[in-house]
N, C-alpha and C. Protein backbone atom coordinates (compact mmCIF):
# COMPACT_ATOMS: atom_id res chain seq x y z
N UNK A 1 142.71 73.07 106.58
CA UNK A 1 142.55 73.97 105.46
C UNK A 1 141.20 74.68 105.46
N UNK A 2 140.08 74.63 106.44
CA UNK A 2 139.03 74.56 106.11
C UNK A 2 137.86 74.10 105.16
N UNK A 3 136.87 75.15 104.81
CA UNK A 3 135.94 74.29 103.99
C UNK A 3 135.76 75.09 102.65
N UNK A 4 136.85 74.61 102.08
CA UNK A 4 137.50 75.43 100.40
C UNK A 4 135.92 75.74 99.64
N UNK A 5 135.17 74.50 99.39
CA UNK A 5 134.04 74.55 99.22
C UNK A 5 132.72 75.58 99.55
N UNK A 6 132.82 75.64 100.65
CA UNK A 6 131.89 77.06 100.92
C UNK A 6 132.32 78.25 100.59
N UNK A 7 133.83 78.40 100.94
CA UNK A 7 134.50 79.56 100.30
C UNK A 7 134.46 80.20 98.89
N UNK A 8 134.77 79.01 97.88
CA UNK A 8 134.23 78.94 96.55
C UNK A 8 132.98 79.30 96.25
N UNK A 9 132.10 78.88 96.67
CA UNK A 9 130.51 79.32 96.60
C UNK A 9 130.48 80.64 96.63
N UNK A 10 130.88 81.02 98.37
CA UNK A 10 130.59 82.35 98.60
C UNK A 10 131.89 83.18 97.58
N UNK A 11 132.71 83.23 97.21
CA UNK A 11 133.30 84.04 96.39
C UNK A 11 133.21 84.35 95.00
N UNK A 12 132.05 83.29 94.86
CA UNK A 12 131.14 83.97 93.30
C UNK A 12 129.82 83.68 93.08
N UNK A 13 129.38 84.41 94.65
CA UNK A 13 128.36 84.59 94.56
C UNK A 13 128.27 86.09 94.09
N UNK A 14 128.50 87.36 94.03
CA UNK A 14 128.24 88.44 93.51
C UNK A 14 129.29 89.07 93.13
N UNK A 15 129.46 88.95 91.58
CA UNK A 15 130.70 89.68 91.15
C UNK A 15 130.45 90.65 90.07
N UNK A 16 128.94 91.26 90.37
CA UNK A 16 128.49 92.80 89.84
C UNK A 16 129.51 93.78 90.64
N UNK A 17 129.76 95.00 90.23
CA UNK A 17 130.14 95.97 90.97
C UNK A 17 129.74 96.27 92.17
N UNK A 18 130.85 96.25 93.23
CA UNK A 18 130.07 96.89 94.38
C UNK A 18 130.48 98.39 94.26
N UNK A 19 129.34 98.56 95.13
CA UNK A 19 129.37 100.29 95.29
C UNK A 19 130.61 100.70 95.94
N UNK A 20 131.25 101.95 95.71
CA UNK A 20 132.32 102.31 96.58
C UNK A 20 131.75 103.06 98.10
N UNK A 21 133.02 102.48 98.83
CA UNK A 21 132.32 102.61 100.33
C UNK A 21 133.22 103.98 100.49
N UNK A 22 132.78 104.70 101.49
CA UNK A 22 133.71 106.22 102.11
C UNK A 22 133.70 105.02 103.05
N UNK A 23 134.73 105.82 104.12
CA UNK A 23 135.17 105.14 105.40
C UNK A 23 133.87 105.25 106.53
N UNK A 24 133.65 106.13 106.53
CA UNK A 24 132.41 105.94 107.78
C UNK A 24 131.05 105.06 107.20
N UNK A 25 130.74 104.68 105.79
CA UNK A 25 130.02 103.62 105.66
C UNK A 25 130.99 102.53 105.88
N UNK A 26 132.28 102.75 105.78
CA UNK A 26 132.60 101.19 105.94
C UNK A 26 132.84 101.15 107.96
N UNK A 27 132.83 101.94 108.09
CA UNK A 27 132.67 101.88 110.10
C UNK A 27 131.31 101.67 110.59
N UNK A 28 130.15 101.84 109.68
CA UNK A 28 128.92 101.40 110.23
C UNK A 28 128.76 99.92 109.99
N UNK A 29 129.28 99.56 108.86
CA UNK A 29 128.81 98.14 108.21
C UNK A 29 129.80 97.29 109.31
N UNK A 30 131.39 97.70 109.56
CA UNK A 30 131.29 96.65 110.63
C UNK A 30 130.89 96.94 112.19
N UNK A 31 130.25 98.21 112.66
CA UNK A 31 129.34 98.26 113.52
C UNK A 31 128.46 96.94 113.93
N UNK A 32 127.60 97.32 112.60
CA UNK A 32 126.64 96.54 112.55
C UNK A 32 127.15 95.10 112.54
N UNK A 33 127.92 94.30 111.69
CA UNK A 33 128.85 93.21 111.64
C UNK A 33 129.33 92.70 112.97
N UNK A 34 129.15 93.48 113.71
CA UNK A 34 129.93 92.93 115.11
C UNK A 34 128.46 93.35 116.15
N UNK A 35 127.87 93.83 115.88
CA UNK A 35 126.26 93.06 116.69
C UNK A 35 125.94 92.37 116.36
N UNK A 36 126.15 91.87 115.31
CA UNK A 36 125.18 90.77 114.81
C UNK A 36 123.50 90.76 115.23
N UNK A 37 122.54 91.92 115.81
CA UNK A 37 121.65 91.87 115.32
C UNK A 37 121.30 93.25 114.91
N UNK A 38 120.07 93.18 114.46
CA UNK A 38 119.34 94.65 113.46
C UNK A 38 119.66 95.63 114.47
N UNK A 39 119.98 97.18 113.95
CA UNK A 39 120.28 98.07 114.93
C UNK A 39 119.65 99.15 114.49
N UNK A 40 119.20 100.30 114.95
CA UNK A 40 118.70 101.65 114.94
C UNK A 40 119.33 102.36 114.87
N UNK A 41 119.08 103.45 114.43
CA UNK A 41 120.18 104.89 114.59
C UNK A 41 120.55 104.93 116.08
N UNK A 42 119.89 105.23 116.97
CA UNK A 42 119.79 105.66 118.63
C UNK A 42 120.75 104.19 118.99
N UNK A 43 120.57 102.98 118.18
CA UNK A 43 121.44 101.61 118.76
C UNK A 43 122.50 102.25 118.99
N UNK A 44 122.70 102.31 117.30
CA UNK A 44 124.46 102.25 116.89
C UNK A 44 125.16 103.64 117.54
N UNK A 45 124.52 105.00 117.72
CA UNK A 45 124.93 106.44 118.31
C UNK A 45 126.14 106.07 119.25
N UNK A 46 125.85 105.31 120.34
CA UNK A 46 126.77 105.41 121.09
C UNK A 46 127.84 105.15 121.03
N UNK A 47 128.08 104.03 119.58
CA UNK A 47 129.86 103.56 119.11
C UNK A 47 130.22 104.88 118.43
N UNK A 48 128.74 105.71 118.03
CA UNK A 48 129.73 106.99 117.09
C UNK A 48 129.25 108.28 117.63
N UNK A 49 130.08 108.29 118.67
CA UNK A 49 129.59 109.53 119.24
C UNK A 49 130.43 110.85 118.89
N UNK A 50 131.51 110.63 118.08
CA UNK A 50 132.03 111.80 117.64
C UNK A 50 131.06 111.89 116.33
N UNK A 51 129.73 110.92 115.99
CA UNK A 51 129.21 111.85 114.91
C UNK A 51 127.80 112.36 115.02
N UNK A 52 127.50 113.21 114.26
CA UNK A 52 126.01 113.66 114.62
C UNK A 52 125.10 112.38 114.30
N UNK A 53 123.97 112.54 115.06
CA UNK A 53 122.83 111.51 114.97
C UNK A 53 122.48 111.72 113.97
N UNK A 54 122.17 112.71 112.96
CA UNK A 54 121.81 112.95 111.08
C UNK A 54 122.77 112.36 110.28
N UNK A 55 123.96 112.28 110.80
CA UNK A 55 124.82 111.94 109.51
C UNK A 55 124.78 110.44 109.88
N UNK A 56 124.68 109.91 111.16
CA UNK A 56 124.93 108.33 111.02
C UNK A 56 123.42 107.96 110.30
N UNK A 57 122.23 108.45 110.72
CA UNK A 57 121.09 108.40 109.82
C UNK A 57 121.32 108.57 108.39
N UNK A 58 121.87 108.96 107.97
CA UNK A 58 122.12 109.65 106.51
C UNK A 58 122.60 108.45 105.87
N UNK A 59 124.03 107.91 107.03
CA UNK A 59 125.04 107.06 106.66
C UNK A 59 124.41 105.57 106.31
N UNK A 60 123.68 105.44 106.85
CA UNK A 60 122.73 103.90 107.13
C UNK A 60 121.92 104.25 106.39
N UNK A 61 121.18 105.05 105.42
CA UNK A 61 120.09 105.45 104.63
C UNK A 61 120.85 105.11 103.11
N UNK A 62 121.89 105.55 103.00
CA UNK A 62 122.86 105.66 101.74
C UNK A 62 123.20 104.20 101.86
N UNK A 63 123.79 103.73 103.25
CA UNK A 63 123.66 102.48 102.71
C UNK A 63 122.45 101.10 102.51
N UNK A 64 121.48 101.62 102.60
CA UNK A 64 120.07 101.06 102.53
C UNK A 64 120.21 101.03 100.59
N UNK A 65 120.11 102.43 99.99
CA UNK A 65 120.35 102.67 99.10
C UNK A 65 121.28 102.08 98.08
N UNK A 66 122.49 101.71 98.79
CA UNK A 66 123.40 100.93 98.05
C UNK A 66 123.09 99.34 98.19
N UNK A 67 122.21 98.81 98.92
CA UNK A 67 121.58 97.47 99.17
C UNK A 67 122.54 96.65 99.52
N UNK A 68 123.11 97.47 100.47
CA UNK A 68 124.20 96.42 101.73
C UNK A 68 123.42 96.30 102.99
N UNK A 69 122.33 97.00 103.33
CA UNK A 69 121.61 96.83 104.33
C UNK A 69 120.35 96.72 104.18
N UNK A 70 119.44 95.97 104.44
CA UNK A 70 117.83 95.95 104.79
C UNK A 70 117.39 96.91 105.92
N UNK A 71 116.04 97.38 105.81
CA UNK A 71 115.58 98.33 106.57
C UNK A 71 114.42 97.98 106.89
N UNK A 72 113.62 98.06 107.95
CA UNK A 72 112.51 97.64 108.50
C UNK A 72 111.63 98.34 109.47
N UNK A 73 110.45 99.03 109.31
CA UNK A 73 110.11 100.23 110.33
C UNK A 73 110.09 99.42 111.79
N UNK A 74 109.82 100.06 112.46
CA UNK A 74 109.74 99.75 113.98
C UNK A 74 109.45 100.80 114.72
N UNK A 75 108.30 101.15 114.71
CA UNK A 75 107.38 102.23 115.20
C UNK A 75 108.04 103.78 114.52
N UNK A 76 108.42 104.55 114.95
CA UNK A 76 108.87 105.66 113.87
C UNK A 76 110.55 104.87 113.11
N UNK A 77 110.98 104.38 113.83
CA UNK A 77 112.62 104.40 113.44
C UNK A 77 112.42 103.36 112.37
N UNK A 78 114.10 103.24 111.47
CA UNK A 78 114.03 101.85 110.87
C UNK A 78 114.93 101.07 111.89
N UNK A 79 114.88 99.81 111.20
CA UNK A 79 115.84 99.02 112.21
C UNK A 79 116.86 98.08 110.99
N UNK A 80 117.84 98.47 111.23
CA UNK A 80 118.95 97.74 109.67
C UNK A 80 119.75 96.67 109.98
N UNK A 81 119.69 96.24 108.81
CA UNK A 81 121.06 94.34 108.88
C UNK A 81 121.24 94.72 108.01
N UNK A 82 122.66 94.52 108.09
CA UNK A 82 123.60 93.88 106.52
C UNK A 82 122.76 92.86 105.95
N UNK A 83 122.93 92.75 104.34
CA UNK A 83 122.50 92.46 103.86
C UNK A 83 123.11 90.80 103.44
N UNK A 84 124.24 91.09 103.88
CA UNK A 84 125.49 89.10 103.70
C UNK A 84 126.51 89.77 104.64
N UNK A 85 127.16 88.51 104.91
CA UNK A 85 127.70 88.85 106.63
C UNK A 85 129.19 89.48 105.95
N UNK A 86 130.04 89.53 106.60
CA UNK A 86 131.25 90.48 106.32
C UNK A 86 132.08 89.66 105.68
N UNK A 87 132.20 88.46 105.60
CA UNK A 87 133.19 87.21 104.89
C UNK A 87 132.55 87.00 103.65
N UNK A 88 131.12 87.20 103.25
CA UNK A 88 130.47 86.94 102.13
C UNK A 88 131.21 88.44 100.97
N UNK A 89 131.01 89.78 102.04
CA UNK A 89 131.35 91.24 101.41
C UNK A 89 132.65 90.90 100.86
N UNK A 90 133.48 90.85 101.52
CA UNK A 90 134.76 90.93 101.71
C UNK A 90 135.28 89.73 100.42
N UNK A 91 134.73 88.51 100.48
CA UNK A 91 134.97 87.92 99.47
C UNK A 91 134.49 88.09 98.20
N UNK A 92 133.58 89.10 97.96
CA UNK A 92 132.81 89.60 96.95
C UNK A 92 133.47 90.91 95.97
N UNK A 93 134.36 91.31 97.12
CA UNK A 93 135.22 92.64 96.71
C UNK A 93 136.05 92.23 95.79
N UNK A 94 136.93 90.97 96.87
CA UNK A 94 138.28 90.89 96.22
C UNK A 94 138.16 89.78 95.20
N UNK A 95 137.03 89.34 94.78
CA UNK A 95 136.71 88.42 93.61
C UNK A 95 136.48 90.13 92.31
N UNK A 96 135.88 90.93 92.88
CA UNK A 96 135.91 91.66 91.73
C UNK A 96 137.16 92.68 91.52
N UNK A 97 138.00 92.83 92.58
CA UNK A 97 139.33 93.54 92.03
C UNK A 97 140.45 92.23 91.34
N UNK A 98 140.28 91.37 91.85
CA UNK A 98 140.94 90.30 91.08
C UNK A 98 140.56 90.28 89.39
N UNK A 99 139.41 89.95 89.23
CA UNK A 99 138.67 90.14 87.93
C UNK A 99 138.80 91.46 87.25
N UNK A 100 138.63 92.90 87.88
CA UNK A 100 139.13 93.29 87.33
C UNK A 100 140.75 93.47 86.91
N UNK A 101 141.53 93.40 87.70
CA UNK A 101 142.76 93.15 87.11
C UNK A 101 143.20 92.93 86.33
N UNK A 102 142.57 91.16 85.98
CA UNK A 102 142.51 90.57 84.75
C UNK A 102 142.03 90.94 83.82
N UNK A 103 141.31 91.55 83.82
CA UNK A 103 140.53 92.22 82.61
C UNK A 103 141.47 93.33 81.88
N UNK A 104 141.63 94.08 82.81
CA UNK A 104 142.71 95.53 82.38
C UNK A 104 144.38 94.40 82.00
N UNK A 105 144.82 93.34 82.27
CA UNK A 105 145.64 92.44 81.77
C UNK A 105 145.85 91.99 79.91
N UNK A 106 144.58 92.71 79.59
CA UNK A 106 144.32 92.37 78.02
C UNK A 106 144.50 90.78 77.80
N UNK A 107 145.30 90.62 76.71
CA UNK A 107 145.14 89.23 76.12
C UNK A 107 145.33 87.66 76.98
N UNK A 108 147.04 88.56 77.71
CA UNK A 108 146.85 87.61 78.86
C UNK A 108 147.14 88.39 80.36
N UNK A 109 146.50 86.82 80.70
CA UNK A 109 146.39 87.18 82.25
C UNK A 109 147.58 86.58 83.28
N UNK A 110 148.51 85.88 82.71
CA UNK A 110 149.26 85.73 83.12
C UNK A 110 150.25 86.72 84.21
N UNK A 111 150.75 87.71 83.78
CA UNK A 111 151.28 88.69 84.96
C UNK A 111 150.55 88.98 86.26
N UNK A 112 149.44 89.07 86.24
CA UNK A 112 148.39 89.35 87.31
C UNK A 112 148.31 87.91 88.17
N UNK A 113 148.34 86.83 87.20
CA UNK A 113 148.04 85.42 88.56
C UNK A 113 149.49 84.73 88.90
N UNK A 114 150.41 85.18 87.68
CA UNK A 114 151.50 84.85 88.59
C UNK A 114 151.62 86.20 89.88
N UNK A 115 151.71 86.98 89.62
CA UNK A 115 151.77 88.08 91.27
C UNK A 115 150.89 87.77 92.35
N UNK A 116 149.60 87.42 91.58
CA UNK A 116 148.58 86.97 93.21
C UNK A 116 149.16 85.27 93.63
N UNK A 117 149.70 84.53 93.00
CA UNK A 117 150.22 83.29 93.07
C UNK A 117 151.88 83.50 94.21
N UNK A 118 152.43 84.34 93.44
CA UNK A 118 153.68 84.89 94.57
C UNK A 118 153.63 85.14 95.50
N UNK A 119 152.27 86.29 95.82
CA UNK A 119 151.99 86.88 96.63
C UNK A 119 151.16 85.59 98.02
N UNK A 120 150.49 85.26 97.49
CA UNK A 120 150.00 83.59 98.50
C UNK A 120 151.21 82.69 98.95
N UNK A 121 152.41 82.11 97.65
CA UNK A 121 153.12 81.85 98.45
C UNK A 121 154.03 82.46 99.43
N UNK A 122 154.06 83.36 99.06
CA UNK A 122 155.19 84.72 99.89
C UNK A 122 154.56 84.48 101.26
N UNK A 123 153.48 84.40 101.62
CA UNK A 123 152.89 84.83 102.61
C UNK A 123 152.21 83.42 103.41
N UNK A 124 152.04 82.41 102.52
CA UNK A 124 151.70 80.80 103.60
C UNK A 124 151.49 80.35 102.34
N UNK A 125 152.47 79.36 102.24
CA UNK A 125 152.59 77.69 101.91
C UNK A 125 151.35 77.47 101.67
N UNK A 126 150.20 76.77 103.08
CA UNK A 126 149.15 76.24 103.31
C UNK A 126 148.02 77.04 102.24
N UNK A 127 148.04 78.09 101.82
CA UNK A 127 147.06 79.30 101.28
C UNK A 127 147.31 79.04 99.16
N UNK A 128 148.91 78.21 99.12
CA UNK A 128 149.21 78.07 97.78
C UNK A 128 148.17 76.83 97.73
N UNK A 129 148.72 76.04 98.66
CA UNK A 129 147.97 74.39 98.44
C UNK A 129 146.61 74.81 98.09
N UNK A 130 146.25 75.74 99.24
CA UNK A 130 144.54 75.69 99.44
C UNK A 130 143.61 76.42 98.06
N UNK A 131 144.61 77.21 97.43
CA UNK A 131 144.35 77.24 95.51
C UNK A 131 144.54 76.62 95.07
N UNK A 132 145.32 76.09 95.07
CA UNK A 132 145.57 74.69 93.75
C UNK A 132 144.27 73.55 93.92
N UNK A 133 143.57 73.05 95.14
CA UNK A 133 143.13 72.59 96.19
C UNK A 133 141.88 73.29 95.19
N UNK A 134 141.35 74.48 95.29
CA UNK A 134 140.43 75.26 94.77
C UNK A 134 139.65 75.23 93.18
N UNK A 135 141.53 75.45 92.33
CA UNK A 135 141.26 74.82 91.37
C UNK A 135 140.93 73.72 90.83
N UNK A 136 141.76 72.55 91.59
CA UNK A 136 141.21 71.01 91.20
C UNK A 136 139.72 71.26 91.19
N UNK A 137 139.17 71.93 92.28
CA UNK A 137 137.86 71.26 92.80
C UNK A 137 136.85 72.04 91.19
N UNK A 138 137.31 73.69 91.21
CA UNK A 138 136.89 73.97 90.13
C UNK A 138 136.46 73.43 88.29
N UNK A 139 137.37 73.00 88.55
CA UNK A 139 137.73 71.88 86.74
C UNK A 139 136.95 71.10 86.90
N UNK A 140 136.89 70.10 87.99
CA UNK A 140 135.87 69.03 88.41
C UNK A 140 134.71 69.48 87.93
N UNK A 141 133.91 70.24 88.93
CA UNK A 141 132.57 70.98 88.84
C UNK A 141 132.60 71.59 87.57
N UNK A 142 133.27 72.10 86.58
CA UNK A 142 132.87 72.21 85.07
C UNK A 142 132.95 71.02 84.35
N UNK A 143 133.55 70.18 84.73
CA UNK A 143 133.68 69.07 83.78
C UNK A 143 132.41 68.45 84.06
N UNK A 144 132.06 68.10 85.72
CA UNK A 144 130.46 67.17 85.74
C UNK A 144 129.39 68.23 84.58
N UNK A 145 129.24 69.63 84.65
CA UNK A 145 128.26 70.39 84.16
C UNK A 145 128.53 70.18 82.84
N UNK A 146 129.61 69.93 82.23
CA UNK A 146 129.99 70.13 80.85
C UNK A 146 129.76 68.75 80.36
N UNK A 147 129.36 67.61 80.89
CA UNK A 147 128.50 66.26 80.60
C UNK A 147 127.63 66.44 80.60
């Protein structure tokens, strides 16, 4: 089942709004995601060579701006990392379209978690357990805090 536990952590760890991505910030971020280390404009150019060297600059600047990436000089250039790796993002998203859901659900939330509940079992058995599995662990950890 893996390690439900870290998963949990990382899926509420940031459930402020994220910024909305266009598609070519979301083609740099997993650029960068799949070097796994800090990259330059002149790095990354050659995965995007159908784009101009200003706009992928532009693209990595905006996202500096949106604080998905760190920036760091290195003689004239910057040099950028994501800011949490792509499983941290990714679980950060869909903790806040879930939430919102629920929210736009009004009084109850019922219609929305039975469909994401269908939708898990529809799709693996192992993924229903591994919520339920989630929740136990959840109740727990409020109940120790709530002593």
């Amino acid at each position: 089942m893996g390690d439900m536990t870290h998963w949990f952590a990382r899926s509420t760890v940031n459930t402020q709004a994220a910024p909305v991505l266009g598609p070519l910030e979301r083609r740099v971020l997993d650029a960068l995601w799949q070097r796994a280390t800090p990259a330059t404009v002149r790095d990354l150019q050659p995965v995007f060579g159908d784009i101009a060297y200003t706009t992928l600059m532009t693209t990595l600047d905006r996202l500096h701006r949106k604080h998905l990436l760190t920036r760091a000089k290195d003689g004239r250039a910057f040099v950028y990392t994501p800011r949490v790796s792509r499983e941290v993002f990714d679980s950060g998203r869909a903790t806040q379209a879930l939430l919102a859901a629920v929210e736009r659900g009004g009084p109850s939330a019922t219609p929305v978690l039975s469909c994401f509940v269908d939708a898990l079992g529809d799709h693996d058995e192992a993924l229903l357990s591994e919520l339920e599995t989630l929740v136990r662990a959840r109740r727990a950890d409020r109940s120790r805090k709530a002593r």
